[in-house]
Protein backbone atom coordinates (compact mmCIF):
# COMPACT_ATOMS: atom_id res chain seq x y z
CA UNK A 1 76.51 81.63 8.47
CA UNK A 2 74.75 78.25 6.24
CA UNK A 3 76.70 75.52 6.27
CA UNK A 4 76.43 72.97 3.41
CA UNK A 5 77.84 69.40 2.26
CA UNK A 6 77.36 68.32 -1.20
CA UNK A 7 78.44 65.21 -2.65
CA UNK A 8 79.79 66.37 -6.20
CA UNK A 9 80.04 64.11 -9.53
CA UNK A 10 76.99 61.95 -8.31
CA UNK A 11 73.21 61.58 -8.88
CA UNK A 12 73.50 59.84 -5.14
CA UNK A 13 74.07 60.49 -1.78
CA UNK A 14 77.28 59.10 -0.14
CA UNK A 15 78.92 58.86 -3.49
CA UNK A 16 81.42 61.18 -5.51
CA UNK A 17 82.88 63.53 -3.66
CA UNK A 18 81.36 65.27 -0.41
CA UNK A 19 82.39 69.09 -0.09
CA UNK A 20 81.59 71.48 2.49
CA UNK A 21 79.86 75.43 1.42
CA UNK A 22 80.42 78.32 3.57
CA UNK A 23 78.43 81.08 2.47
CA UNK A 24 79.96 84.25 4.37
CA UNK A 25 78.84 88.32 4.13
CA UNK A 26 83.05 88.50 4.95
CA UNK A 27 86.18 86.65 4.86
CA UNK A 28 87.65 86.13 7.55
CA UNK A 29 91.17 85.57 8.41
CA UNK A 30 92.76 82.71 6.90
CA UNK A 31 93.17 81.28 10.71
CA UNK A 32 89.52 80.87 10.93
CA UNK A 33 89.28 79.67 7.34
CA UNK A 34 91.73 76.70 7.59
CA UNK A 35 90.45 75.97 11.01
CA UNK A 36 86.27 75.52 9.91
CA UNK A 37 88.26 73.07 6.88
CA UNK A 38 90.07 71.41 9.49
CA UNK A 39 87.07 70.98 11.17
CA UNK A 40 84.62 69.95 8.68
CA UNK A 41 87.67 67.50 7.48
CA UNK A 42 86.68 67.19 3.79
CA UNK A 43 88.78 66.82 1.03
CA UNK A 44 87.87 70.76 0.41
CA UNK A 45 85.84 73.60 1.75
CA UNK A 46 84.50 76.40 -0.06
CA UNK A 47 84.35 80.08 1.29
CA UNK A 48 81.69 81.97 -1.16
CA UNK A 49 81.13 85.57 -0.70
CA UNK A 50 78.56 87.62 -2.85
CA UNK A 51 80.58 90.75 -4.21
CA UNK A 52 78.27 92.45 -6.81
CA UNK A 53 76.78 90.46 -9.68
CA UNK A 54 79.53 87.70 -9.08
CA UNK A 55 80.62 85.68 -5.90
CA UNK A 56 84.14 85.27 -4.51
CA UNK A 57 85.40 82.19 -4.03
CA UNK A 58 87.86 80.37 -2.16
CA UNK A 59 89.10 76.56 -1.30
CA UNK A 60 90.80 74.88 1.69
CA UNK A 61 91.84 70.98 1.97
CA UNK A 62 92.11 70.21 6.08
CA UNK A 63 95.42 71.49 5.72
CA UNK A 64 96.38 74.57 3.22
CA UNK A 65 94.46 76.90 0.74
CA UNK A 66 94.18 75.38 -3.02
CA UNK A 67 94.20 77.44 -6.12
CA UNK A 68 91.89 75.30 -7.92
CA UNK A 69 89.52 72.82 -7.26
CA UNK A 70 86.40 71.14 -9.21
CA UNK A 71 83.98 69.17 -7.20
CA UNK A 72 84.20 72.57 -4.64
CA UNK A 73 83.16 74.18 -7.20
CA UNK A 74 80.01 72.17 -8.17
CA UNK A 75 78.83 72.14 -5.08
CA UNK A 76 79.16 76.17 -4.08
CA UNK A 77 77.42 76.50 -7.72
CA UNK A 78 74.88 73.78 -6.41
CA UNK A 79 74.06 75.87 -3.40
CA UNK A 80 73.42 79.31 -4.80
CA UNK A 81 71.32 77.23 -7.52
CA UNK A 82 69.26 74.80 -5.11
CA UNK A 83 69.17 78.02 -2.41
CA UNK A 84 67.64 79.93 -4.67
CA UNK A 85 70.42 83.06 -4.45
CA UNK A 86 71.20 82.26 -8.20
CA UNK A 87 68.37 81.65 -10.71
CA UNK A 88 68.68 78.51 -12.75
CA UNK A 89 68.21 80.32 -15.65
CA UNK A 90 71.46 82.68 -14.67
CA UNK A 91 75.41 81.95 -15.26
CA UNK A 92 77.29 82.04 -11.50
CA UNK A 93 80.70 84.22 -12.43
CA UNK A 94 83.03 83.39 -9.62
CA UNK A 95 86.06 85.04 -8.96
CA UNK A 96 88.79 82.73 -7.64
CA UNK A 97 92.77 82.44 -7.52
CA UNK A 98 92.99 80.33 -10.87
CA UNK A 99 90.91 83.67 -12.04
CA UNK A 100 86.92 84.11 -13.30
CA UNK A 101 85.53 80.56 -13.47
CA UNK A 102 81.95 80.38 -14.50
CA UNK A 103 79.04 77.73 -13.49
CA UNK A 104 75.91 77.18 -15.46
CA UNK A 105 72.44 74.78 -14.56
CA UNK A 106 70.94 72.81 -18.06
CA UNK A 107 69.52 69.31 -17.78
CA UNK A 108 69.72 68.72 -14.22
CA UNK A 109 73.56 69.17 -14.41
CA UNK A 110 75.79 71.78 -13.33
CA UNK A 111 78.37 72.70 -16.10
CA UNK A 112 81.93 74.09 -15.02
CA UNK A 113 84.11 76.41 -17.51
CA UNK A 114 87.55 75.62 -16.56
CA UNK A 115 90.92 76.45 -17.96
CA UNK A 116 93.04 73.77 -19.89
CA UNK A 117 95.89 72.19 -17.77
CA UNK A 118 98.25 70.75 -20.61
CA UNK A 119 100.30 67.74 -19.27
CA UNK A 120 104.29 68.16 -20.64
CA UNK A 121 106.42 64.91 -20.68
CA UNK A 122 108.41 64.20 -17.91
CA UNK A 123 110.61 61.68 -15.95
CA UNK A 124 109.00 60.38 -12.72
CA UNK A 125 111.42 60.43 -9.76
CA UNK A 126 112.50 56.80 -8.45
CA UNK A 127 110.26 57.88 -5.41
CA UNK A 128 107.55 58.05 -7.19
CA UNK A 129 107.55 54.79 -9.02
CA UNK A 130 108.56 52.95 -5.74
CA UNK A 131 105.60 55.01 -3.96
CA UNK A 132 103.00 54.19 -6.67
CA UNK A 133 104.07 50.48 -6.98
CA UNK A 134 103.82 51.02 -10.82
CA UNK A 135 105.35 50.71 -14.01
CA UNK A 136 103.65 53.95 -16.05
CA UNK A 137 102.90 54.02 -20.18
CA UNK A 138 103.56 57.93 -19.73
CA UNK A 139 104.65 60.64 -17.06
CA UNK A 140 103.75 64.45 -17.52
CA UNK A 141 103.71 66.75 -14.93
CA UNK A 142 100.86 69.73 -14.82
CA UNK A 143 100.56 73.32 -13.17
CA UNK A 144 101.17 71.13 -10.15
CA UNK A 145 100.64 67.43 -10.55
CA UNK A 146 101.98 64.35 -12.03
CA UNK A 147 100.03 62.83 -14.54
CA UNK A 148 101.02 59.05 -15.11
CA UNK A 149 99.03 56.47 -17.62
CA UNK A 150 99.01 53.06 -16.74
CA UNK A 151 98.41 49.65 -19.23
CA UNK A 152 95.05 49.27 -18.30
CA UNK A 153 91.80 50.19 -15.85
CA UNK A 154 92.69 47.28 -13.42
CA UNK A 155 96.12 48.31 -13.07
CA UNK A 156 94.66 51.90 -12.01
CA UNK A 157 91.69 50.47 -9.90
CA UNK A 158 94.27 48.00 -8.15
CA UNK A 159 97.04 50.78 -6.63
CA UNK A 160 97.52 51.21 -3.24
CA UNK A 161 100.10 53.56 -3.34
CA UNK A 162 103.03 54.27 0.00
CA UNK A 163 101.00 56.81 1.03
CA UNK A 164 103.98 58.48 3.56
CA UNK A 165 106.13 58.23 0.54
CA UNK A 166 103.70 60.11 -1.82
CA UNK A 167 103.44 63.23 0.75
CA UNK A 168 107.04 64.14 0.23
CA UNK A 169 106.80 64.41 -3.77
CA UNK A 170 107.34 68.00 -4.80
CA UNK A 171 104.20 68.28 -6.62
CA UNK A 172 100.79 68.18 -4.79
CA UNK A 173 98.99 65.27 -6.30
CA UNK A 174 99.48 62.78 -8.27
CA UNK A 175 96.82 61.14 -11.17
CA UNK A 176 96.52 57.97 -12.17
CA UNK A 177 94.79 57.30 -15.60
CA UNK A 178 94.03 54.79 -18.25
CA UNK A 179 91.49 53.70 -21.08
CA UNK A 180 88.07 52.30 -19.47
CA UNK A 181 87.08 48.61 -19.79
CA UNK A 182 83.43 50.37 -19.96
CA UNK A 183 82.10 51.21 -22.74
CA UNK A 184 80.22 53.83 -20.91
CA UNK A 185 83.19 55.85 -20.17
CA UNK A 186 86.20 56.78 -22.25
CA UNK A 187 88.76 56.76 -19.31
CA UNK A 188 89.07 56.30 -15.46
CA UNK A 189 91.61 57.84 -12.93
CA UNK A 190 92.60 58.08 -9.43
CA UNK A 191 94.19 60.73 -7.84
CA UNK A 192 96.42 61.09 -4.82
CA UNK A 193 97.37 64.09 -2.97
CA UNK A 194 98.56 63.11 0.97
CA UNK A 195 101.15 66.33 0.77
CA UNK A 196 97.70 68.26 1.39
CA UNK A 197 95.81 65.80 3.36
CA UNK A 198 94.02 64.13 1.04
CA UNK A 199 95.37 60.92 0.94
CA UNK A 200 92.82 59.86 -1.99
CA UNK A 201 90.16 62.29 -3.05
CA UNK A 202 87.36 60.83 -4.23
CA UNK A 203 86.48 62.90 -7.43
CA UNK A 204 88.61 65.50 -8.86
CA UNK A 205 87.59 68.06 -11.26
CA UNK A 206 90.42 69.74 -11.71
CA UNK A 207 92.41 67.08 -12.47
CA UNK A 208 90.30 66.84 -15.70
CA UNK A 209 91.52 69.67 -16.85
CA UNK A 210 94.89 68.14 -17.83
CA UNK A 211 92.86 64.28 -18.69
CA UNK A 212 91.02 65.92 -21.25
CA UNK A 213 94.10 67.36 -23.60
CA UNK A 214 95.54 64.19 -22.80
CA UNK A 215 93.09 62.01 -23.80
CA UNK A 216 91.92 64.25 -26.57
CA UNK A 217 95.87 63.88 -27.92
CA UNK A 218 95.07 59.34 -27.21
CA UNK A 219 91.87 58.86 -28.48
CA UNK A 220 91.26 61.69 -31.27
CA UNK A 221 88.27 62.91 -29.52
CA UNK A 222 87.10 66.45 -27.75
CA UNK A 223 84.30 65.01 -25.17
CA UNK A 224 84.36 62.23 -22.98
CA UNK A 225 82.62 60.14 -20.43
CA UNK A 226 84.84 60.09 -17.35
CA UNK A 227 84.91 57.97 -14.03
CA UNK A 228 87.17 58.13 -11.12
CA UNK A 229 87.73 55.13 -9.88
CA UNK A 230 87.74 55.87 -5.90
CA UNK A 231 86.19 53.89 -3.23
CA UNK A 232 82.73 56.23 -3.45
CA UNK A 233 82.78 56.53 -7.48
CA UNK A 234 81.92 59.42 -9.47
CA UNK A 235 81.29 60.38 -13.48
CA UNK A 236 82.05 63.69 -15.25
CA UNK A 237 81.04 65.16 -18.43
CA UNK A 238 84.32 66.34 -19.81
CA UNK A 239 84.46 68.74 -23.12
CA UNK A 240 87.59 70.35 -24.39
CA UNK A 241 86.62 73.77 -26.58
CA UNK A 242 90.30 75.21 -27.13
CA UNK A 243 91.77 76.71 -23.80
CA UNK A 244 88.89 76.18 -22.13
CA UNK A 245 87.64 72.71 -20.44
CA UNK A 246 83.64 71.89 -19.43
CA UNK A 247 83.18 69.58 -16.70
CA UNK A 248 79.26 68.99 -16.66
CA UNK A 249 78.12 66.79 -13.34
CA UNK A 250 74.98 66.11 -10.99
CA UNK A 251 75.37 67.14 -7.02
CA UNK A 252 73.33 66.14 -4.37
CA UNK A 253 72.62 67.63 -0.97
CA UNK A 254 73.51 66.13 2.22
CA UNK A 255 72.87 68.46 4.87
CA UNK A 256 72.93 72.21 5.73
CA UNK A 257 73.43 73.87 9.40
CA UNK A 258 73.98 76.77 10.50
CA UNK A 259 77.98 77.75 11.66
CA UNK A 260 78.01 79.41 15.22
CA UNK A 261 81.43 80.07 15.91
């Protein structure tokens, strides 16, 4: 079996967010799955499987299966792309557990069609607050996150949140936004997830899926320039087109090997 890592969100190595690719004839059982994640010890791995005209796909974090996940994504699409199993000229369909999600190439970019991920106001448990060492503008929770603004990109960029406190949160991550100081960039966010084992992941697609209504509803706007704010960095394209979100970003390849085991 190949073996890939791919940092995602970047135009260069060691930045944005590194992801391992699996490309398998079979699954598995999820055992062996979770244990190659464990092992490569990314913030995810992705399990693609050719079945037809489209390509299963599947995520793990070091420590549990994920029903959604961007920067994965990007990089599985970057594989069959740079590997030559999908032509650049062709859309990847992938099959996944958040349903069909589709990849395209244009412009040196890969483009992501995800689904919207509407944020709904919320009160933020006294845990949270204490954990995140924050006083929020706003608190919404997603499908499965938090979603908290904060007064401005330094109080984002400054957090360093009570990690041990953040894992036992109900929800499995928590995001961290507000207006950028750039002009570059619309917004910047962070996003925290220890509950899984990712104590901060460096660039999170998925998590744009609920920035970009919320912005949208902020700043008026349907496309932005977005930048998470992690130690490595990364920028996304981010367009919302009714139910739908398009995360457009460059991906870069690492290294590939071939899995023995």
């Amino acid at each position: 079996m190949k073996l890939y890592q791919v940092d995602s969100f970047t135009d260069t190595a060691f930045r944005g967010n590194p992801a391992a690719v699996c490309i398998v004839d079979e699954f598995k059982d999820e055992p062996w799955l979770q244990a190659v994640a464990a092992e490569m010890n990314l913030s995810e791995t992705a399990f693609v499987r050719r079945d037809g005209d489209e390509f299963q796909l599947r995520w793990f974090t070091p420590c549990e299966e994920v029903t959604l996940c961007g920067h994965a994504t990007l990089a599985a699409a970057f594989v069959l792309f740079h590997s030559g199993i999908v032509s650049t000229d062709q859309d990847i369909s992938f099959q996944t557990l958040s349903g069909p999600l589709k990849a395209r190439w244009g412009q040196g970019m890969i483009t992501l069609d995800f689904p919207v991920d509407r944020p709904q106001p919320a009160q933020a448990p006294p845990v949270l607050l204490e954990a995140l060492g924050a006083e929020p503008l706003f608190v919404g929770t997603t499908r499965v996150e938090y979603l908290m603004e904060l007064e401005s990109e330094t109080a984002v960029r400054q957090l360093e949140p009570k990690m041990d406190e953040l894992a036992v949160i109900s929800r499995r991550g928590i995001i961290a936004t507000a207006r950028s100081d750039d002009p570059d960039y619309d917004f910047v966010s962070r996003f925290f997830a220890p509950a899984i084992g990712i104590p901060e992941d460096p660039v999170t697609g998925s998590a744009h899926c609920a920035l970009a209504p919320y912005w949208q509803s902020k700043l008026n706007k349907a496309t932005f320039k977005a930048y998470q704010a992690s130690q490595r960095g990364g920028s996304l394209n981010v367009e919302l087109v009714g139910e739908r979100v398009y995360l457009s970003g460059h991906a870069v390849l690492v290294f590939s090997a071939q899995l023995h085991v």
